[in-house]
Each structure stands twice: as C-alpha cells, then as structure tokens.
N, C-alpha and C. Protein backbone atom coordinates (compact mmCIF):
# COMPACT_ATOMS: atom_id res chain seq x y z
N UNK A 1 15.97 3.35 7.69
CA UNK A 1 16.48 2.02 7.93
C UNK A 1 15.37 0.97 7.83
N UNK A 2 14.17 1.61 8.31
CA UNK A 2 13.03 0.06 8.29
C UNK A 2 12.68 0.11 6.86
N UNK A 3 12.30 1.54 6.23
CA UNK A 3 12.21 1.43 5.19
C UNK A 3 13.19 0.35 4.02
N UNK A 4 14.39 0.75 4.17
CA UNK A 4 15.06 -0.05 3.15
C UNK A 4 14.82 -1.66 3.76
N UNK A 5 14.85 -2.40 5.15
CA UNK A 5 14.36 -3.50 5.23
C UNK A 5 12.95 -3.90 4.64
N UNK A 6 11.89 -3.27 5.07
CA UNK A 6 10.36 -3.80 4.32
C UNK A 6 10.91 -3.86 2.53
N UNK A 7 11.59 -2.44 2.33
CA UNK A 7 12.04 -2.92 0.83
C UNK A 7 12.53 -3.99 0.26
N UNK A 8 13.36 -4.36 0.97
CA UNK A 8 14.17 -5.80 0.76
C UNK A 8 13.09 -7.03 1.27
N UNK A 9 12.42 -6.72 2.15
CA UNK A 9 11.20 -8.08 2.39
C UNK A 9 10.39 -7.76 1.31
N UNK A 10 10.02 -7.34 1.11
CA UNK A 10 8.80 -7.15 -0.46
C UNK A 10 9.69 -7.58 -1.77
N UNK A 11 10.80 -7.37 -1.69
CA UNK A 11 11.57 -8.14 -3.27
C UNK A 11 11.87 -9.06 -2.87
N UNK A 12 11.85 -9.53 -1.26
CA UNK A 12 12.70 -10.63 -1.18
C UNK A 12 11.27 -11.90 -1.70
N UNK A 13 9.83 -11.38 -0.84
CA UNK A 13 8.60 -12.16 -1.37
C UNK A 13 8.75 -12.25 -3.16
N UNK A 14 9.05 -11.13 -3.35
CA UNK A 14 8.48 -11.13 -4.96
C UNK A 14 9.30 -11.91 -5.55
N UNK A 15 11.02 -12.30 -5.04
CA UNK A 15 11.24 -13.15 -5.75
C UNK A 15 11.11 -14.46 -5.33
N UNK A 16 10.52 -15.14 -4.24
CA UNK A 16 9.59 -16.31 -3.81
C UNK A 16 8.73 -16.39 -5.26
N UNK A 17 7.66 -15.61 -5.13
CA UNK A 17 6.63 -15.73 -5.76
C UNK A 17 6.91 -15.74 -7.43
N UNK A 18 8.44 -14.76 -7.81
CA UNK A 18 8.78 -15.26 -8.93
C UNK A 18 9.33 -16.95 -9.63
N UNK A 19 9.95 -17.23 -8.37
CA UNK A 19 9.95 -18.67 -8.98
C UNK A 19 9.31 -19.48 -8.04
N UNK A 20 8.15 -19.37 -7.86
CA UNK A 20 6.92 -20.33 -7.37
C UNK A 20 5.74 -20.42 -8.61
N UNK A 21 5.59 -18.65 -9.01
CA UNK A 21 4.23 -18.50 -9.68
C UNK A 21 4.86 -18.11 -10.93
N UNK A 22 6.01 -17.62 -10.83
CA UNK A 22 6.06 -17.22 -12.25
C UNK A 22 6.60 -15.54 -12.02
N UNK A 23 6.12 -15.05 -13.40
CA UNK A 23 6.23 -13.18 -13.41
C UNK A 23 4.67 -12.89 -12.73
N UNK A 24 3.93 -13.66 -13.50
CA UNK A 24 2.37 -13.41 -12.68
C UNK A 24 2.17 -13.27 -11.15
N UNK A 25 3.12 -14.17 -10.50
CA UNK A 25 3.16 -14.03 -9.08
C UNK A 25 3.67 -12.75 -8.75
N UNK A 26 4.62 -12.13 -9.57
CA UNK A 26 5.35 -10.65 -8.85
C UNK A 26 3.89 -9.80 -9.07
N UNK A 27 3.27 -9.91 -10.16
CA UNK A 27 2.37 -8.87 -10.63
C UNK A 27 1.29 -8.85 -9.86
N UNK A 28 1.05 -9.88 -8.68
CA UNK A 28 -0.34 -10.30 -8.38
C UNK A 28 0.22 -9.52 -6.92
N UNK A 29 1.53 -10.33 -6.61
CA UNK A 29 2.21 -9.19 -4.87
C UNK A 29 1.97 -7.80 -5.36
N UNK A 30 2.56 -7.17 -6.27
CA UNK A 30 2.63 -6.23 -6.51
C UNK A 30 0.97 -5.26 -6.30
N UNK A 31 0.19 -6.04 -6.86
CA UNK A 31 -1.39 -5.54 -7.37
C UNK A 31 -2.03 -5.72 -5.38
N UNK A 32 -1.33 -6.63 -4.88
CA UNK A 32 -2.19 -6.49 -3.39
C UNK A 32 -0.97 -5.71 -2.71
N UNK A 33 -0.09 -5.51 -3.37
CA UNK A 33 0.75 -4.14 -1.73
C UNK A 33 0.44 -3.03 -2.42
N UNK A 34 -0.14 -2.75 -3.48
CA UNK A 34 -0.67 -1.32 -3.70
C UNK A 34 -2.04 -1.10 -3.76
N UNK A 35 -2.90 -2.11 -2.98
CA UNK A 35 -4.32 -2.03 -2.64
C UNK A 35 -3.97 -1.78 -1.67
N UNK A 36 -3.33 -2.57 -0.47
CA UNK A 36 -2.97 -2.49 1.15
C UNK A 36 -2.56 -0.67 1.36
N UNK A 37 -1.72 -0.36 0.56
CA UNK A 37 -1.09 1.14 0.71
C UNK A 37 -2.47 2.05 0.54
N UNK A 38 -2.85 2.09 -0.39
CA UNK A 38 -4.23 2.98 -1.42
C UNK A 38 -4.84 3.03 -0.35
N UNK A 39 -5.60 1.67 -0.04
CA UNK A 39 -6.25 1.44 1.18
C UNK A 39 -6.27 2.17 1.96
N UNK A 40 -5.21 2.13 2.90
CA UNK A 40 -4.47 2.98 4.09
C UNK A 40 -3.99 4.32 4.00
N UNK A 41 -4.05 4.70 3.16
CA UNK A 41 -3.96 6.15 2.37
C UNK A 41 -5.43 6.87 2.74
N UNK A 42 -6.38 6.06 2.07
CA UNK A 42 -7.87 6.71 2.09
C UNK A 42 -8.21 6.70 3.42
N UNK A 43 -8.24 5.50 4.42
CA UNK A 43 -8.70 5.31 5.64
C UNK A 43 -7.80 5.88 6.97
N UNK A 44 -6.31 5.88 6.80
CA UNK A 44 -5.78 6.44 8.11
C UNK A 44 -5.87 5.28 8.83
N UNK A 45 -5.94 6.06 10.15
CA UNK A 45 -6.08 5.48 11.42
C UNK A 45 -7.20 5.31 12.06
N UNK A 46 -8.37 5.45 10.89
CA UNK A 46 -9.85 5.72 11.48
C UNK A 46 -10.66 4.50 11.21
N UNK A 47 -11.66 4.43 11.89
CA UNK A 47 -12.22 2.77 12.12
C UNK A 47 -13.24 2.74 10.87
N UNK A 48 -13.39 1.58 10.32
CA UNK A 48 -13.76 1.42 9.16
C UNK A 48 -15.12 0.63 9.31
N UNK A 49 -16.26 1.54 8.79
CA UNK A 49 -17.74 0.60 8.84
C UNK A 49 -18.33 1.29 7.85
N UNK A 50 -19.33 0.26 7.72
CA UNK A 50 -20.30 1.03 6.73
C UNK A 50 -20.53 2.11 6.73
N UNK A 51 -21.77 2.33 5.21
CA UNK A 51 -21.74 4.06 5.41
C UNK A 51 -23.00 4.29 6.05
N UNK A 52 -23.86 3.44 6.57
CA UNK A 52 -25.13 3.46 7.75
C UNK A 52 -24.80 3.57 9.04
N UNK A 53 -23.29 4.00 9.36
CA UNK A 53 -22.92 4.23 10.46
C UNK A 53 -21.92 6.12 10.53
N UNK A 54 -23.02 7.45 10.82
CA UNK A 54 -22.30 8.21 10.80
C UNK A 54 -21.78 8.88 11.73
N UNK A 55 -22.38 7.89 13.16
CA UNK A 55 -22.04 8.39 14.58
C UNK A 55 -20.77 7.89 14.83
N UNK A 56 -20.20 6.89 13.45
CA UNK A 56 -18.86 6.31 14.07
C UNK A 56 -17.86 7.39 13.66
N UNK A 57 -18.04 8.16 12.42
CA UNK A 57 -17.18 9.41 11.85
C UNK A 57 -17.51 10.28 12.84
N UNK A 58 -18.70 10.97 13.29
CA UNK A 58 -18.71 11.66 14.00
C UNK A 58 -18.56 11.89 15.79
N UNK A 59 -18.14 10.59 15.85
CA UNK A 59 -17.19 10.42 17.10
C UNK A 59 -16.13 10.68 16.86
N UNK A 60 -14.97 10.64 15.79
CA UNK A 60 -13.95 10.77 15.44
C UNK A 60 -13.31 11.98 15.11
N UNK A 61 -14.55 12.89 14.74
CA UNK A 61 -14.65 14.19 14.46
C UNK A 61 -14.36 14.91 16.18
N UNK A 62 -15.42 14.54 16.66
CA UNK A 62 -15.90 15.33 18.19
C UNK A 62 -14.28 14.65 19.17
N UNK A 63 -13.93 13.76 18.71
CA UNK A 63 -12.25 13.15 19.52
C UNK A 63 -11.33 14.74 19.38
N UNK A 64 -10.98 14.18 18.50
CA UNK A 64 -9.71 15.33 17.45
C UNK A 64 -10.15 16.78 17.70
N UNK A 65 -11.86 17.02 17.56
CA UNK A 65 -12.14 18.61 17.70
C UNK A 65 -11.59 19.29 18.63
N UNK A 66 -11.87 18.84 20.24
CA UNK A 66 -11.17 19.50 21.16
C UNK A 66 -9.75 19.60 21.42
N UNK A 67 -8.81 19.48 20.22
CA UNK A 67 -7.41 19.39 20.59
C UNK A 67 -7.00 20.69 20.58
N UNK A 68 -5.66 20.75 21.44
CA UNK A 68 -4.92 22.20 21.27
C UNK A 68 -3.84 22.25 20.33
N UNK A 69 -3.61 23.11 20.03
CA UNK A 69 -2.73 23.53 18.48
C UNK A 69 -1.18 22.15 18.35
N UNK A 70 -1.05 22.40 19.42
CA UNK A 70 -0.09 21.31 19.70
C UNK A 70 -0.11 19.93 19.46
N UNK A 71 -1.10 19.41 20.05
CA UNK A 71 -1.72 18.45 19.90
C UNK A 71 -1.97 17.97 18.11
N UNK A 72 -3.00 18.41 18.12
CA UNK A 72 -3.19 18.55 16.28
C UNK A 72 -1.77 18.39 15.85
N UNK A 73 -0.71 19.60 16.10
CA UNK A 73 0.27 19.57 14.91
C UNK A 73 0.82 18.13 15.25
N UNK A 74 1.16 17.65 16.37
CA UNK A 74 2.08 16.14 16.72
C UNK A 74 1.08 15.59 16.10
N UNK A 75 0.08 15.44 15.93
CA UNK A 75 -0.88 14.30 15.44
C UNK A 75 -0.89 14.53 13.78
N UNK A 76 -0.99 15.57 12.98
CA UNK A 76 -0.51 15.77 11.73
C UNK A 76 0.84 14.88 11.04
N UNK A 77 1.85 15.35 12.37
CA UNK A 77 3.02 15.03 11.62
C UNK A 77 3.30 13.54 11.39
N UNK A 78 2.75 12.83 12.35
CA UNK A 78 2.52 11.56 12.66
C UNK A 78 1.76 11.06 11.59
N UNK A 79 0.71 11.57 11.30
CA UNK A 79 0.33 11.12 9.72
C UNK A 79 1.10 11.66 8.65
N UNK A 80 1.86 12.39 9.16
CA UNK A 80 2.82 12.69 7.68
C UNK A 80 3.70 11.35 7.15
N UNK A 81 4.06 11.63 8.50
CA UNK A 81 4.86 10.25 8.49
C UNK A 81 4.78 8.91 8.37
N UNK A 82 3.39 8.25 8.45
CA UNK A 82 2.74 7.51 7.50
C UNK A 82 2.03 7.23 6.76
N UNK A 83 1.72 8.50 6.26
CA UNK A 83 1.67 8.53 4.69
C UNK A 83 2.67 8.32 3.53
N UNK A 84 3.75 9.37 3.98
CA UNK A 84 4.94 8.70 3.41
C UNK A 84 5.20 7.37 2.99
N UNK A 85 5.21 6.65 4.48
CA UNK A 85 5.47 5.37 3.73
C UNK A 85 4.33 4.04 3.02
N UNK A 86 3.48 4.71 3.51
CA UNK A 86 1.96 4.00 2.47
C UNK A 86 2.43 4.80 1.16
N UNK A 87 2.71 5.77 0.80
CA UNK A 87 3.27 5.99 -0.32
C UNK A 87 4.37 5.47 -0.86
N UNK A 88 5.53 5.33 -0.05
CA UNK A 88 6.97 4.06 -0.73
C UNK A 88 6.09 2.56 -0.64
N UNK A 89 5.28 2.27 -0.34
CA UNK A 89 4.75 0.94 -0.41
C UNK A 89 4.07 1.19 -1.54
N UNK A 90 3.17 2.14 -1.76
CA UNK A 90 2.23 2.35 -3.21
C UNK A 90 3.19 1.82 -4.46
N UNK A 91 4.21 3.00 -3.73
CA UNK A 91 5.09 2.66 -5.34
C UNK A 91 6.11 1.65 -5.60
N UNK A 92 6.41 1.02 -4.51
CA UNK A 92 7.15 -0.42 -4.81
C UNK A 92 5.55 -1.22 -5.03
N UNK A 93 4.42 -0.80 -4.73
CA UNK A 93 3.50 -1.92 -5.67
C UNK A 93 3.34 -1.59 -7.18
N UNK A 94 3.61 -0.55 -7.19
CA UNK A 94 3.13 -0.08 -8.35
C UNK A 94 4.54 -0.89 -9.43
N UNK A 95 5.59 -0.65 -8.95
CA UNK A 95 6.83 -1.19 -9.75
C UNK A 95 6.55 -2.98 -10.32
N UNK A 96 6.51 -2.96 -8.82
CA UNK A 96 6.82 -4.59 -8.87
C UNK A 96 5.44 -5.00 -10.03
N UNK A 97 4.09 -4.70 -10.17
CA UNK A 97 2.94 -4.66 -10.55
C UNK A 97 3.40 -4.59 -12.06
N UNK A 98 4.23 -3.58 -12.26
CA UNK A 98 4.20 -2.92 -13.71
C UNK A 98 5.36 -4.00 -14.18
N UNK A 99 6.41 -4.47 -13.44
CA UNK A 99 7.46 -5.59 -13.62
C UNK A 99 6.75 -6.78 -14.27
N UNK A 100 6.44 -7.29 -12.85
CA UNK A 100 5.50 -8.43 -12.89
C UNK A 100 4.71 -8.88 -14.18
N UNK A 101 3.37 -7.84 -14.44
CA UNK A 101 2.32 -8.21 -15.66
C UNK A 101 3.35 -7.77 -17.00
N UNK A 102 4.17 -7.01 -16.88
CA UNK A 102 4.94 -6.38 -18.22
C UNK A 102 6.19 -7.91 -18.57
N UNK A 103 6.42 -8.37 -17.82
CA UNK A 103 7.31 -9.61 -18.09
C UNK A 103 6.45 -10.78 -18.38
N UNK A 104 5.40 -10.90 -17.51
CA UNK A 104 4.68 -11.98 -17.79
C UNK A 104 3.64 -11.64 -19.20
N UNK A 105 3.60 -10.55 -19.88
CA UNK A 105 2.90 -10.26 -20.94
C UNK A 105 4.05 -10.24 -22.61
N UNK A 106 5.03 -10.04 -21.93
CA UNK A 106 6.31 -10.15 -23.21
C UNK A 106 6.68 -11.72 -23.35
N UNK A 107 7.15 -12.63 -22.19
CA UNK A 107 7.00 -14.00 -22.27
C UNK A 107 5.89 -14.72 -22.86
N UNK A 108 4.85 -14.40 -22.67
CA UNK A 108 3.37 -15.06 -22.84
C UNK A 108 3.43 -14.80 -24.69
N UNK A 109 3.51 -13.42 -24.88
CA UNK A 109 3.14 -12.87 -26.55
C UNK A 109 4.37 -13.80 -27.24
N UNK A 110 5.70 -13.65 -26.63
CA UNK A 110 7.00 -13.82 -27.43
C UNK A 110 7.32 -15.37 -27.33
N UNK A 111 6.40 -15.96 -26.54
CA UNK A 111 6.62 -17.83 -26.54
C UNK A 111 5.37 -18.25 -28.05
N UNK A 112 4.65 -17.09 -28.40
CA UNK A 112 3.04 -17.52 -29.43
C UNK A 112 3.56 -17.02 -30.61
N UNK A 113 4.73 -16.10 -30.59
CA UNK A 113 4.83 -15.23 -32.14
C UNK A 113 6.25 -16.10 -32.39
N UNK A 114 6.72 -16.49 -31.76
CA UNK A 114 7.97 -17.56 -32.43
C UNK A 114 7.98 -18.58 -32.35
C-alpha cells in the first residue's frame, strides 16, 4: 500500500517537473531517485564518514557481533525489507530516467531533422 502511494508521488512529481522543465525535468527526477536508492543500497543503515575513519565501521561491526541468532535474523529481514524497496525506487528511477532523456532526445533530434 505505501509502496503504490510513493509510486504515485514520484509520477505525480515527474509530471510537475514534466510541464515545468520539460521531458528533461522527468530525466533529471528520475537520475536523482536512482542515486538516492543506489546510495542507500550501498550504505544501509550505517553512518557514513570518511574512509580515515575505521573505528566508525568497526564500532558497527563490534554492535551487531554480539547478537543472538534471533536477533541477527529480525535484523536481516528488516533489511530485506528495505532493500526491496530502495530497489522499487531504483527502478522507478531508472524508468522515469530512461522516459525522461529518451523523450527529451527524440523531441530535441525530431524538432532539427524536420
């Protein structure tokens, strides 16, 4: 259910941005909700610093180490479960992205060749 709402808020932006910016505007939403997803894909739920900081991973390590089987698995599934949807976000960026620059690249060529 939230899923199909964020779905409908992300087309509902893209079509803002289609008649504000154009097709370029869908392609440009599109190109930052599948950085935001990617993003959050690579990083999780884990705190993000430089790489001159390895006591901050390895606090994160020594957290999680002492868990019991239980523990771990609820905490797995919980990232299953948003991963998933950093993945339906990847790929409604990826759509809207491939929409977006693919319309705004057929308009652009097909307004110069006729």
């Amino acid at each position: 259910m939230i899923a199909a709402l964020a779905c409908a808020g992300l087309i509902g932006v893209a079509v803002i941005a289609q008649q504000a910016i154009g097709w370029l505007g869908v392609g440009l939403i599109g190109l930052f909700t599948l950085f935001v997803a990617v993003r959050y894909e690579l990083e999780g739920n884990l705190p993000v610093g430089p790489q001159m900081t390895p006591d901050l991973y390895a606090s994160q390590f020594g957290k999680y180490g002492r868990e019991h089987d239980a523990e771990r698995a609820d905490r797995r599934h919980a990232w299953q479960r948003q991963l998933s949807a950093a993945r339906l976000a990847a790929g409604m960026g990826t759509l809207l992205a491939l929409v977006g620059f693919g319309f705004f690249l057929i308009l652009e060529f097909g307004q110069q060749t006729g």
